[in-house]
C-alpha atoms as a PDB file:
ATOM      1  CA  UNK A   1     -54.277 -49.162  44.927  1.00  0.00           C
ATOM      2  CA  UNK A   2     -51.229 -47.639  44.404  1.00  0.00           C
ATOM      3  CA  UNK A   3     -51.493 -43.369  43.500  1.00  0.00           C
ATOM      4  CA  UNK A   4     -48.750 -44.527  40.301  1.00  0.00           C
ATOM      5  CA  UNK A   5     -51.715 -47.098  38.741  1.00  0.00           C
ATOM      6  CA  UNK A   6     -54.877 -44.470  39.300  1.00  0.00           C
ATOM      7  CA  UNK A   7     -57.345 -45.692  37.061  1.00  0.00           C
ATOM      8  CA  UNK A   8     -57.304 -42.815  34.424  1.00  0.00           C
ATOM      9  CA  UNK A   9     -53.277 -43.198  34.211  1.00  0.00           C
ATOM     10  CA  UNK A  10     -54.503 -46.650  33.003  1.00  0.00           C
ATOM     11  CA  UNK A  11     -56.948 -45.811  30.844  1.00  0.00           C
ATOM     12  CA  UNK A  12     -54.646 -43.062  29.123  1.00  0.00           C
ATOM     13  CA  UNK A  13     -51.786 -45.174  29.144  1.00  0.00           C
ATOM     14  CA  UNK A  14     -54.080 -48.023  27.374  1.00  0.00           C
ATOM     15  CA  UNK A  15     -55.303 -45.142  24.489  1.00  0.00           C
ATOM     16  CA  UNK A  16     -51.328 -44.790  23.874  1.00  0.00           C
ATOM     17  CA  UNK A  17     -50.603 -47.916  22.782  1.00  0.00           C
ATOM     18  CA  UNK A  18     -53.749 -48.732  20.730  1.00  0.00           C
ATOM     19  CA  UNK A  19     -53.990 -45.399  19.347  1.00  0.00           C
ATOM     20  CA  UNK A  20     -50.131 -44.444  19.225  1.00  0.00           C
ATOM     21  CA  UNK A  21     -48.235 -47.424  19.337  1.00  0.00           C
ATOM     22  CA  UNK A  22     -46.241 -46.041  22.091  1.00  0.00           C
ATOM     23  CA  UNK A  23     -43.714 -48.225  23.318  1.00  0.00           C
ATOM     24  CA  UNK A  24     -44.129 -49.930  26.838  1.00  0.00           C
ATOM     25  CA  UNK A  25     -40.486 -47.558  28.167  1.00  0.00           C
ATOM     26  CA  UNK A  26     -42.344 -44.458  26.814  1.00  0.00           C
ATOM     27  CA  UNK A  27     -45.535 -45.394  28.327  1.00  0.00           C
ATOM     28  CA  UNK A  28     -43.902 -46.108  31.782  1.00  0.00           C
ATOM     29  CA  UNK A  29     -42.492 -42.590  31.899  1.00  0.00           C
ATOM     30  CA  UNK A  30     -45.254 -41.244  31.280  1.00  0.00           C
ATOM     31  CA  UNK A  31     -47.024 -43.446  33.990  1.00  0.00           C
ATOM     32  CA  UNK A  32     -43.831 -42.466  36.549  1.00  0.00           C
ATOM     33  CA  UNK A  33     -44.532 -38.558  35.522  1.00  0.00           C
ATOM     34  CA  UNK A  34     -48.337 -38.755  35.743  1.00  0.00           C
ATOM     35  CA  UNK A  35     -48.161 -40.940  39.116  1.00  0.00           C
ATOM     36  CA  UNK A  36     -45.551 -38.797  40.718  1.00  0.00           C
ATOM     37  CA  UNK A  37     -47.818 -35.894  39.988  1.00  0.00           C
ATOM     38  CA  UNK A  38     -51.144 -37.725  41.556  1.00  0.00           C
ATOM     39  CA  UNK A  39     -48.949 -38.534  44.494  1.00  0.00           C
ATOM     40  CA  UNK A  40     -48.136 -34.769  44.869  1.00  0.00           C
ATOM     41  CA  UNK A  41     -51.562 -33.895  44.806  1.00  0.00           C
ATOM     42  CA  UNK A  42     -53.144 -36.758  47.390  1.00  0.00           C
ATOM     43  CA  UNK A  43     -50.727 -35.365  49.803  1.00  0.00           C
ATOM     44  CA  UNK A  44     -52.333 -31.909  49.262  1.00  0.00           C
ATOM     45  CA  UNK A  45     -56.032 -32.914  49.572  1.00  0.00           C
ATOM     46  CA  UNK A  46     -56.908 -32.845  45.694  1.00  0.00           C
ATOM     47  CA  UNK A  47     -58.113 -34.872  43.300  1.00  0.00           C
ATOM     48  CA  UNK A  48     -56.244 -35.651  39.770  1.00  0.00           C
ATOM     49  CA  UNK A  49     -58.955 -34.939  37.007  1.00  0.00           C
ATOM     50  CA  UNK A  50     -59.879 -32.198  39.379  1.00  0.00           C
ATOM     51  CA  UNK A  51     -56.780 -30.410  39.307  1.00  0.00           C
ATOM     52  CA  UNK A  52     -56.684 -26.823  37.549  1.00  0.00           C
ATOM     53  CA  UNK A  53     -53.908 -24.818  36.472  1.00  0.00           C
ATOM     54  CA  UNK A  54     -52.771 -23.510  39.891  1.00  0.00           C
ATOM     55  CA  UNK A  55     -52.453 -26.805  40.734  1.00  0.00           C
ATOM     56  CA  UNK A  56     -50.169 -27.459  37.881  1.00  0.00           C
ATOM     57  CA  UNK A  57     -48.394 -24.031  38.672  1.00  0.00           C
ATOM     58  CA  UNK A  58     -47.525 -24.810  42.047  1.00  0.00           C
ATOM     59  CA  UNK A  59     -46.323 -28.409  41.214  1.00  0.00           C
ATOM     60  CA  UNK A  60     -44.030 -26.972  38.916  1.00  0.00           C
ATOM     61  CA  UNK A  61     -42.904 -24.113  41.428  1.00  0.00           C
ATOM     62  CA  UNK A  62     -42.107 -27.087  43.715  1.00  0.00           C
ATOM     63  CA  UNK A  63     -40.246 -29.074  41.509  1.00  0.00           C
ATOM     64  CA  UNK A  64     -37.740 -25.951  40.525  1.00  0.00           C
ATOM     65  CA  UNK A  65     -37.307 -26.032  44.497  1.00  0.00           C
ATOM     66  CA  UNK A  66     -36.658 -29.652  44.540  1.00  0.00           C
ATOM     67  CA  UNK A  67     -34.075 -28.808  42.023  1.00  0.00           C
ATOM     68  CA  UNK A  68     -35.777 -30.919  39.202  1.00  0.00           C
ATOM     69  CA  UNK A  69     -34.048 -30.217  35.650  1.00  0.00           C
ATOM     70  CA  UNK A  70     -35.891 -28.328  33.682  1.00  0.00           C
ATOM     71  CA  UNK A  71     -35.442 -31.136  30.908  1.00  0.00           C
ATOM     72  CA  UNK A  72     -37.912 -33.889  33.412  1.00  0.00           C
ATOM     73  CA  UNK A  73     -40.111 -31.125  33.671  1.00  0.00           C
ATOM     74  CA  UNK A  74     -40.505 -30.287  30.736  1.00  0.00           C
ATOM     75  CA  UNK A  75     -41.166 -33.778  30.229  1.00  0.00           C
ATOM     76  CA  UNK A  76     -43.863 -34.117  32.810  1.00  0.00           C
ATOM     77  CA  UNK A  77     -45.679 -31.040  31.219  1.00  0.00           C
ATOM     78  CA  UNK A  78     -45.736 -32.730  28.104  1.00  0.00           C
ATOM     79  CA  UNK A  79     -47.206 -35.474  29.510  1.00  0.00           C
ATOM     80  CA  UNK A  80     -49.661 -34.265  31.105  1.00  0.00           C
ATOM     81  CA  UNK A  81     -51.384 -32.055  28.277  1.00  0.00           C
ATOM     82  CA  UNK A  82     -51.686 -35.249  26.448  1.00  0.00           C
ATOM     83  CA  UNK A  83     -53.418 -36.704  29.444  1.00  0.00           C
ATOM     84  CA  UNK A  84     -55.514 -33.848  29.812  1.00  0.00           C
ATOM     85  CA  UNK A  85     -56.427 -33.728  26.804  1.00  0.00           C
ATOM     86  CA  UNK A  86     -57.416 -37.375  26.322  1.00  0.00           C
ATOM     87  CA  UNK A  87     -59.690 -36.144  29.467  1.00  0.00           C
ATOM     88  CA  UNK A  88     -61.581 -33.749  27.727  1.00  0.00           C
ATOM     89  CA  UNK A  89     -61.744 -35.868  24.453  1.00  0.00           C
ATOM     90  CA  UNK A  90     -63.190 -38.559  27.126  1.00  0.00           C
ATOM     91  CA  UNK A  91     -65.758 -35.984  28.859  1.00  0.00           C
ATOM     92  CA  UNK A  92     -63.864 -36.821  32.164  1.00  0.00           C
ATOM     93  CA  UNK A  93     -63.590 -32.730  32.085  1.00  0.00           C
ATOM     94  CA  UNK A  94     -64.611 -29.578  30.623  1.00  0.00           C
ATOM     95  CA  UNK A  95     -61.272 -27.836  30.354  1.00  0.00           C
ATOM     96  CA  UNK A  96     -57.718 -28.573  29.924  1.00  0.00           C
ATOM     97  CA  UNK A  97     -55.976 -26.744  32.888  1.00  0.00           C
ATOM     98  CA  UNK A  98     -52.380 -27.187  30.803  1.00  0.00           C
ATOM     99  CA  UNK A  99     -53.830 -24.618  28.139  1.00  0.00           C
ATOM    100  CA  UNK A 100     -51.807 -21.480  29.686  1.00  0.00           C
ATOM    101  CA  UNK A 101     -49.046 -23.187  31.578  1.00  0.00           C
ATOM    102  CA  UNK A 102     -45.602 -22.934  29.435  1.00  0.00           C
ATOM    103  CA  UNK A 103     -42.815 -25.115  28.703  1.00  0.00           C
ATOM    104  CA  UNK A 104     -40.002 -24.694  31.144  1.00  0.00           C
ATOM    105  CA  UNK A 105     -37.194 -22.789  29.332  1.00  0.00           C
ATOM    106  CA  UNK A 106     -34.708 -25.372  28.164  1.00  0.00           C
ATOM    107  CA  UNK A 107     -31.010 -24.467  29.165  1.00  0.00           C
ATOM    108  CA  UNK A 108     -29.107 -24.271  25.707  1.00  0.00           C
ATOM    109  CA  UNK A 109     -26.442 -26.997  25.417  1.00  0.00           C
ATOM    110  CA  UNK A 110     -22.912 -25.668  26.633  1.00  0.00           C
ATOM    111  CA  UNK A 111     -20.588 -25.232  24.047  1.00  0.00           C
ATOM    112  CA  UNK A 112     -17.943 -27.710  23.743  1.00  0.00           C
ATOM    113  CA  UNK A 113     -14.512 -26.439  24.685  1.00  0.00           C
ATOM    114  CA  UNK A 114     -10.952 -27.145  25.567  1.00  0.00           C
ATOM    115  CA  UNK A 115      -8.452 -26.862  28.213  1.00  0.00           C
ATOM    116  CA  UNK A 116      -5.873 -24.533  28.578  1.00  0.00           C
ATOM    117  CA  UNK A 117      -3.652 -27.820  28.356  1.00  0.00           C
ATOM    118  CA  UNK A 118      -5.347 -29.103  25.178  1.00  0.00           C
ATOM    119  CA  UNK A 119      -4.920 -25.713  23.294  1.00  0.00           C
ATOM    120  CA  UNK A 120      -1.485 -25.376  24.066  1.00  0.00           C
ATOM    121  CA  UNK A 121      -0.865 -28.783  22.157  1.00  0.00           C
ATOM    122  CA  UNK A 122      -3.197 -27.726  19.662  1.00  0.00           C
ATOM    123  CA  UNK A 123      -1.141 -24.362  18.766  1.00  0.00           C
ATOM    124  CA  UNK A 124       2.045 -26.058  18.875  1.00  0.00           C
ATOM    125  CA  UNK A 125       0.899 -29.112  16.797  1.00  0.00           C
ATOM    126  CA  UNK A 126       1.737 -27.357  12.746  1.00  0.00           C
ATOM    127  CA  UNK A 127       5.186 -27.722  11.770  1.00  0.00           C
ATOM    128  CA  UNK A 128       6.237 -24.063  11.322  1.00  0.00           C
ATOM    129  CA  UNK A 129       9.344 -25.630   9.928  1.00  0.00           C
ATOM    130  CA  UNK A 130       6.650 -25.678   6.699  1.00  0.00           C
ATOM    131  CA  UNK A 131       4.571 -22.525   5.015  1.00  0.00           C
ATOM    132  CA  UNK A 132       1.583 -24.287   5.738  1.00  0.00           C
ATOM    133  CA  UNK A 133       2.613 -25.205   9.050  1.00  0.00           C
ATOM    134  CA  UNK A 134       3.917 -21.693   9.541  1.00  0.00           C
ATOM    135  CA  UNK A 135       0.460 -20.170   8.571  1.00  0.00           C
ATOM    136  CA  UNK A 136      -1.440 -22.330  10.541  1.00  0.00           C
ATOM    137  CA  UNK A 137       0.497 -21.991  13.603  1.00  0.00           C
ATOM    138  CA  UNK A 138      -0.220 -17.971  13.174  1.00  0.00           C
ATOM    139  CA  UNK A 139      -4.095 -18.565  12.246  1.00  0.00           C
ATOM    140  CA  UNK A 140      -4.604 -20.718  15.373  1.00  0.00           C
ATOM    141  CA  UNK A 141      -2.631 -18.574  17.520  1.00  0.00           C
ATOM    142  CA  UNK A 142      -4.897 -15.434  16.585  1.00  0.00           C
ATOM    143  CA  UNK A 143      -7.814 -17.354  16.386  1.00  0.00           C
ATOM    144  CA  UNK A 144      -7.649 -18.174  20.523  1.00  0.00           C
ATOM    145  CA  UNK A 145      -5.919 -14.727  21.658  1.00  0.00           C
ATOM    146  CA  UNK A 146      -9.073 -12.795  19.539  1.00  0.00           C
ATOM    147  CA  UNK A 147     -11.967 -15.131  19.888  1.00  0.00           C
ATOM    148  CA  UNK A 148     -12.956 -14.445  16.417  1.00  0.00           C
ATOM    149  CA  UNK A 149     -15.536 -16.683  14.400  1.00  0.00           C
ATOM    150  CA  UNK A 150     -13.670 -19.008  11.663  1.00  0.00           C
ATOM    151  CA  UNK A 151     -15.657 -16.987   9.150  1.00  0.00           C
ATOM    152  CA  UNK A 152     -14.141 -13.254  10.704  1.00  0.00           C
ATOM    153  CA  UNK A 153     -10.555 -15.222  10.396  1.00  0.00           C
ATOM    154  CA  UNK A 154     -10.251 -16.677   7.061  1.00  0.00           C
ATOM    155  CA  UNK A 155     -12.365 -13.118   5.879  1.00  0.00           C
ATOM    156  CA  UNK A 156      -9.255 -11.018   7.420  1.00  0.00           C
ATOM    157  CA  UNK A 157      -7.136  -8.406   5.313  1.00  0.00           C
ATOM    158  CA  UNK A 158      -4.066  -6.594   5.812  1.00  0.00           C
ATOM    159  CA  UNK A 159      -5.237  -3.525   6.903  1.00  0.00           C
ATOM    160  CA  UNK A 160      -7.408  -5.396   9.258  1.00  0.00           C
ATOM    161  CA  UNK A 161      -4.541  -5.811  11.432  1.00  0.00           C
ATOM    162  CA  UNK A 162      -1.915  -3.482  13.510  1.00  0.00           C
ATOM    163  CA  UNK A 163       1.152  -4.758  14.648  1.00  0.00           C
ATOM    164  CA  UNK A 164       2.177  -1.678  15.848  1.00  0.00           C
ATOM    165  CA  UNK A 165      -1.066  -1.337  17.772  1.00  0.00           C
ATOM    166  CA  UNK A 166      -1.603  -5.524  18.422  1.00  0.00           C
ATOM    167  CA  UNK A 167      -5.130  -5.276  17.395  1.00  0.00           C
ATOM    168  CA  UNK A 168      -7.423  -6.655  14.842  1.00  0.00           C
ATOM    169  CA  UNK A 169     -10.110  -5.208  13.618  1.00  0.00           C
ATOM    170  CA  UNK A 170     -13.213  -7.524  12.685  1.00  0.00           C
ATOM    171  CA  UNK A 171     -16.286  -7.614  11.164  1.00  0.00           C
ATOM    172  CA  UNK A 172     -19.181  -9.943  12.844  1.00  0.00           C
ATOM    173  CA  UNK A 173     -22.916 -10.647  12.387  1.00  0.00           C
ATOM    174  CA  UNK A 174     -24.455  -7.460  10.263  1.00  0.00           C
ATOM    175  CA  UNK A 175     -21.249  -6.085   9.944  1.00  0.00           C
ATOM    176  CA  UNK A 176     -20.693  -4.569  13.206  1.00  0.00           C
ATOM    177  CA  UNK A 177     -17.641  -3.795  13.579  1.00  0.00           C
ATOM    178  CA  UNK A 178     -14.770  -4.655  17.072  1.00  0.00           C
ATOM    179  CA  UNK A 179     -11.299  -3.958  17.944  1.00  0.00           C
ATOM    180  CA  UNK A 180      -9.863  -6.974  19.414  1.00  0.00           C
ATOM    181  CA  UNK A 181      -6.490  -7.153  21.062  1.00  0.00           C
ATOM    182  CA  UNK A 182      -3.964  -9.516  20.306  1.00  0.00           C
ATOM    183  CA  UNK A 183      -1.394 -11.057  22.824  1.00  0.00           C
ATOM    184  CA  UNK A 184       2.425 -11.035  23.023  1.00  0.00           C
ATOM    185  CA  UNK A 185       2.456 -15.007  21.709  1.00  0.00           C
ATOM    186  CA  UNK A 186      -0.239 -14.459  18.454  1.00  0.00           C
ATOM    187  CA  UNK A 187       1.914 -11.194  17.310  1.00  0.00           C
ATOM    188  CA  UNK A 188       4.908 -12.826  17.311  1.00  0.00           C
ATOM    189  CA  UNK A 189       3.324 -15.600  15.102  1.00  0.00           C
ATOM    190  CA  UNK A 190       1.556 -13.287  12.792  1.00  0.00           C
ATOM    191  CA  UNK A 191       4.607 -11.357  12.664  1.00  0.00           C
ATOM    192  CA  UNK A 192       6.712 -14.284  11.803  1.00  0.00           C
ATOM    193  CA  UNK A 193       4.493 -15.600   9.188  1.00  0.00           C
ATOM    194  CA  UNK A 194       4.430 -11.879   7.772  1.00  0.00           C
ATOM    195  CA  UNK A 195       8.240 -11.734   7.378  1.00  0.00           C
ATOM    196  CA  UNK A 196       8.616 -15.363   6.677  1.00  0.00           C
ATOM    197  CA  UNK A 197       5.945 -17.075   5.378  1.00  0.00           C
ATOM    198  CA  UNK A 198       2.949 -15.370   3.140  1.00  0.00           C
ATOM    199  CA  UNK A 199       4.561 -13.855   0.722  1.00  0.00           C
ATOM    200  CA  UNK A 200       6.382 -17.176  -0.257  1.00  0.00           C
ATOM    201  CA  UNK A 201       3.124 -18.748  -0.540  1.00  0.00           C
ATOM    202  CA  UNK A 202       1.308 -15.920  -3.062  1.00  0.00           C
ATOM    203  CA  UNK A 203       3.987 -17.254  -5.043  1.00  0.00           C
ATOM    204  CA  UNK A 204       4.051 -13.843  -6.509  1.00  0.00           C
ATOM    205  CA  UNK A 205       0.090 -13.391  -7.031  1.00  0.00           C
ATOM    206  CA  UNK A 206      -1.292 -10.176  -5.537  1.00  0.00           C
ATOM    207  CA  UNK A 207      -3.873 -10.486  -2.767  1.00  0.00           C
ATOM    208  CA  UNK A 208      -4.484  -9.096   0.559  1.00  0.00           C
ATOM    209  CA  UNK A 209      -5.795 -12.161   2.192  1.00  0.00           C
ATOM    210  CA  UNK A 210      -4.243 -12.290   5.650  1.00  0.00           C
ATOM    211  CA  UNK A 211      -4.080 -15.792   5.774  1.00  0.00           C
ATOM    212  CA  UNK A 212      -4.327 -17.089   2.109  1.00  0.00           C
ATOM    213  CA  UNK A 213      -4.879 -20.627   0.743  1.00  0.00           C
ATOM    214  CA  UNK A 214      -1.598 -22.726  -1.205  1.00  0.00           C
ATOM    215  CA  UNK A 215      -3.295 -21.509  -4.570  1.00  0.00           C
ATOM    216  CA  UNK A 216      -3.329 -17.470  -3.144  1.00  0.00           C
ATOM    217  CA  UNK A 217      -6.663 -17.556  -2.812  1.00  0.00           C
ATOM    218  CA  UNK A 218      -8.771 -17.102   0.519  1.00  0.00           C
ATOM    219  CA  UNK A 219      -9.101 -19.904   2.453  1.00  0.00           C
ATOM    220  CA  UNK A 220     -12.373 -21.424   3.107  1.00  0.00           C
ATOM    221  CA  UNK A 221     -14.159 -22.112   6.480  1.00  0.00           C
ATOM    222  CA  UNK A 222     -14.195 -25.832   5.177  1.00  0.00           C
ATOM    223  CA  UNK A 223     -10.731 -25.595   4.563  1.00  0.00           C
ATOM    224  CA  UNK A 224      -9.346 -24.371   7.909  1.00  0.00           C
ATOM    225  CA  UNK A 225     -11.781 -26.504   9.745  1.00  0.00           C
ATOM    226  CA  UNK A 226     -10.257 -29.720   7.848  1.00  0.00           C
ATOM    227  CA  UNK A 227      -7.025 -27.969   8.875  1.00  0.00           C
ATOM    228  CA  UNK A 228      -7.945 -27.788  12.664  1.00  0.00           C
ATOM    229  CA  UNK A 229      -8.851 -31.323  12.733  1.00  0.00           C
ATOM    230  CA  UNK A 230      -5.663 -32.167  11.321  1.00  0.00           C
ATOM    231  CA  UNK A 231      -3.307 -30.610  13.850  1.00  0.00           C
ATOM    232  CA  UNK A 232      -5.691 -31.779  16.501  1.00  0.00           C
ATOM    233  CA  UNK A 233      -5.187 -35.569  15.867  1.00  0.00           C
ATOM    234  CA  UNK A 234      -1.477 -34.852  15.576  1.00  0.00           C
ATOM    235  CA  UNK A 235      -1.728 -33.592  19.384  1.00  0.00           C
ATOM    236  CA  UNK A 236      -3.588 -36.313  20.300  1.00  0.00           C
ATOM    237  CA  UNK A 237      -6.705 -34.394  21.442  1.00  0.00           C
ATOM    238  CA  UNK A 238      -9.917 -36.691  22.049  1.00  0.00           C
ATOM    239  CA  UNK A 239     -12.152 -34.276  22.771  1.00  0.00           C
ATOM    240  CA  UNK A 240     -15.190 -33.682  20.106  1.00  0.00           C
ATOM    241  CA  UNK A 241     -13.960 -30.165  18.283  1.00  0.00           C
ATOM    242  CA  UNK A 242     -16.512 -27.970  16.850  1.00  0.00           C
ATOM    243  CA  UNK A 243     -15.204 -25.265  13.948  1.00  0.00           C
ATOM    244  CA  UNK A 244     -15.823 -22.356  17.031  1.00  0.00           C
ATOM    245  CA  UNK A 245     -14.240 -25.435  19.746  1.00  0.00           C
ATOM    246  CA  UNK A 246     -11.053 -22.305  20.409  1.00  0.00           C
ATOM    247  CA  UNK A 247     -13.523 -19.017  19.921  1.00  0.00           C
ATOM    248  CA  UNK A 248     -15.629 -21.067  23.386  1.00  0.00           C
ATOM    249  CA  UNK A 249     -12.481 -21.965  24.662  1.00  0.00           C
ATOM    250  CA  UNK A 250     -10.984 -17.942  24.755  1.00  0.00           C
ATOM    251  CA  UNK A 251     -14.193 -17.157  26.259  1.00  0.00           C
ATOM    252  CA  UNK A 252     -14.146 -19.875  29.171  1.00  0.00           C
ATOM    253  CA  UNK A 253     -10.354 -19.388  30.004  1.00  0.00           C
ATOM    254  CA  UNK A 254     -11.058 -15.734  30.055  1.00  0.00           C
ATOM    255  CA  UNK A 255     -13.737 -16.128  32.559  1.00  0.00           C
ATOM    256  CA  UNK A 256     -11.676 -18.427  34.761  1.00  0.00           C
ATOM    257  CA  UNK A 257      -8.925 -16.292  34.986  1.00  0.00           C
ATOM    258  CA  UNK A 258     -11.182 -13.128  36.020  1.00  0.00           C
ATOM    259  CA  UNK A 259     -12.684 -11.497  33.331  1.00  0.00           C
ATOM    260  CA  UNK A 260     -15.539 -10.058  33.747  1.00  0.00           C
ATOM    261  CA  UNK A 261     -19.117 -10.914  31.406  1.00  0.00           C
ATOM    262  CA  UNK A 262     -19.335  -7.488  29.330  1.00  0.00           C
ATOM    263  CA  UNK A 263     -15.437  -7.569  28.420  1.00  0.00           C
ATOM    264  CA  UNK A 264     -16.296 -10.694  27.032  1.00  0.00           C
ATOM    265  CA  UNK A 265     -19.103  -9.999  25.233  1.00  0.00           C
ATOM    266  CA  UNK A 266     -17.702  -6.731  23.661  1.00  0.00           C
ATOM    267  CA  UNK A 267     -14.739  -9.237  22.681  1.00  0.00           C
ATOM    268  CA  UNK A 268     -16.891 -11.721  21.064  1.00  0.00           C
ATOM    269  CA  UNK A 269     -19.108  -9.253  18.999  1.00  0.00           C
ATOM    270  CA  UNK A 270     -22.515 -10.439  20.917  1.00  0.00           C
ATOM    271  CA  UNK A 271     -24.839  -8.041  20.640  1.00  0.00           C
ATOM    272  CA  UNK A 272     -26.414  -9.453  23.711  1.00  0.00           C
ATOM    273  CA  UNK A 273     -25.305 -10.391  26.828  1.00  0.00           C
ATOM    274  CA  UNK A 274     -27.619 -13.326  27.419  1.00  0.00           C
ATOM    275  CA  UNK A 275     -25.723 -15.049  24.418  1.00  0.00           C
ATOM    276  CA  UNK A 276     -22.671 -14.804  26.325  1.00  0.00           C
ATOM    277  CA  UNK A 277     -24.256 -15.790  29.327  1.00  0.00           C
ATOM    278  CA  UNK A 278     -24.101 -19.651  28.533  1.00  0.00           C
ATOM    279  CA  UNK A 279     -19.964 -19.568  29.159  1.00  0.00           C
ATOM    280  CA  UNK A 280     -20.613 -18.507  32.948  1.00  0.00           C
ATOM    281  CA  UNK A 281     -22.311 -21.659  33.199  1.00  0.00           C
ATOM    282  CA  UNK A 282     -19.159 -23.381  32.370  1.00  0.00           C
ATOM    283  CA  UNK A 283     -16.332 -20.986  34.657  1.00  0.00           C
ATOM    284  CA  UNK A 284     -19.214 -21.674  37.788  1.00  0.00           C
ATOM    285  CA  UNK A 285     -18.173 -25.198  37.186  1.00  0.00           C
ATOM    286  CA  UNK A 286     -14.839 -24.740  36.596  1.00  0.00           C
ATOM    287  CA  UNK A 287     -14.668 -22.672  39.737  1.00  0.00           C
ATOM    288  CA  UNK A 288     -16.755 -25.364  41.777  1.00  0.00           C
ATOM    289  CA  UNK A 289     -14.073 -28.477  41.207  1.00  0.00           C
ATOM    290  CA  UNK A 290     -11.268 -25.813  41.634  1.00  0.00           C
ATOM    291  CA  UNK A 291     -13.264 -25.102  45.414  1.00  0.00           C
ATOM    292  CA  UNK A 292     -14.291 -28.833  45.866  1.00  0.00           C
ATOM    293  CA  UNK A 293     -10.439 -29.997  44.926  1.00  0.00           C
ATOM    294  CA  UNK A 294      -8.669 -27.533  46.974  1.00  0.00           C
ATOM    295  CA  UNK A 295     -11.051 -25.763  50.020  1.00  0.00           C
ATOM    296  CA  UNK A 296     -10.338 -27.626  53.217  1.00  0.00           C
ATOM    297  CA  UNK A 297     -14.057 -28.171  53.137  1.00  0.00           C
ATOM    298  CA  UNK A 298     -14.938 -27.954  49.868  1.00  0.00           C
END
């Protein structure tokens, strides 16, 4: 008999359906999972319904050195509490040995971004020939040299911003409060739209929205997201865009050109660093195909 088709995988995988309604792929995972697990511990001298929680422990240490994703293990450990626990319903055992044993930290989903070849289409996709074109081209081009949230952008003022000194000053999460620099390429747009462009489109109203809608008013984040989308079909970019797609984008390009983690984080307004953590996930693969493409033994 096969260690995959151990009686009590059976017998638990039989409760499932009658009890559940499971479906036969969910069932067969869980029979996989379980089995692989029994297998693991035949080779080791133990017994399955015997196993305690340093058994467990050490499966799991041994899987992270297999290089298992945490994702299939958390999977397994799922799977195995509910056969556990259908033990001790059953009076197979006396204790559930999954009780203290945690769920494997997830890794948080990478944040979808773009490539320095994409953005540059993106930025030059308005038609500055038009005010709204003209403002847009300015938002987007301050929007990737800052890394500021859609919400800090469309929320800027006047005095938010130096020319002279080619920073902006925003407000984040609580109201903390950055200086971000702005490049050569963004000040020459937001000084272009200055001279040329936003006073033409108050139209005469007062305001000191930075980057005010056709009717004077500020813009909303709906608003400049629907614009975004916009200019990105007009470049022809595929890719999935989320409202923050440039704010991940400035922080992966500036980690692939050198930058180090704190400057970024002090740049994006996280209070802490293990937020910005997640975008050296994506230069460590950007840096791998760079190695793999180019290293004489890569």
């Amino acid at each position: 008999m096969s260690v995959l088709d151990a009686p009590l995988i059976d017998r638990f995988l039989d409760m499932l359906w009658l009890e559940k309604g499971l479906s036969q792929n969910t069932r067969e995972a869980y029979r996989r999972d379980i089995g692989q697990f029994n297998a693991w511990l035949v080779e080791r001298g133990l017994v399955l319904e015997a196993a305690g929680r340093e058994a467990i422990l050490d499966h799991l240490a041994w899987r992270l050195d297999q290089g298992y994703e945490a994702r299939s293990t958390a999977r397994l450990l799922s799977g195995l509490r509910g056969f556990y626990r259908y033990l001790l319903r059953e009076g197979v055992i006396v204790a559930d040995p999954t009780l203290q044993v945690d769920l494997p930290r997830l890794g948080r989903p990478l944040p979808k971004s773009l490539s320095e070849a994409d953005v540059d289409a993106l930025l030059a996709a308005p038609d500055v020939g038009e005010l709204l074109g003209l403002r847009d081209r300015a938002m987007l081009e301050v929007l990737y040299a800052s890394g500021l949230r859609v919400s800090e952008l469309v929320d800027l003022r006047l005095e938010q911003v130096s020319l002279r000194q080619g920073v902006v000053r925003a407000f984040g999460k609580g109201s903390k409060e950055r200086l971000v620099p702005l490049g050569e390429e963004a000040l020459h747009w937001l000084e272009r739209y200055l001279r040329q462009g936003r006073e033409e489109l108050l139209g005469g109203r007062i305001s000191d929205v930075l980057f005010p809608s056709r009717r004077g008013e500020r813009m909303t984040r709906q608003a400049f997201w629907y614009r975004i989308k916009l200019h990105a079909r007009g470049a022809g970019i595929a890719a999935t865009l989320s409202p923050h797609t440039l704010r991940h984008a400035f922080a992966t390009h500036l980690l692939n050109h050198g930058a180090d983690l704190r400057t970024v984080q002090m740049l994006l307004g996280h209070s802490d660093l293990s937020t910005t953590q997640i975008y050296t996930h994506i230069a460590r693969a950007r840096l791998q195909e760079l190695h793999a493409r180019h290293h004489p033994r890569g």
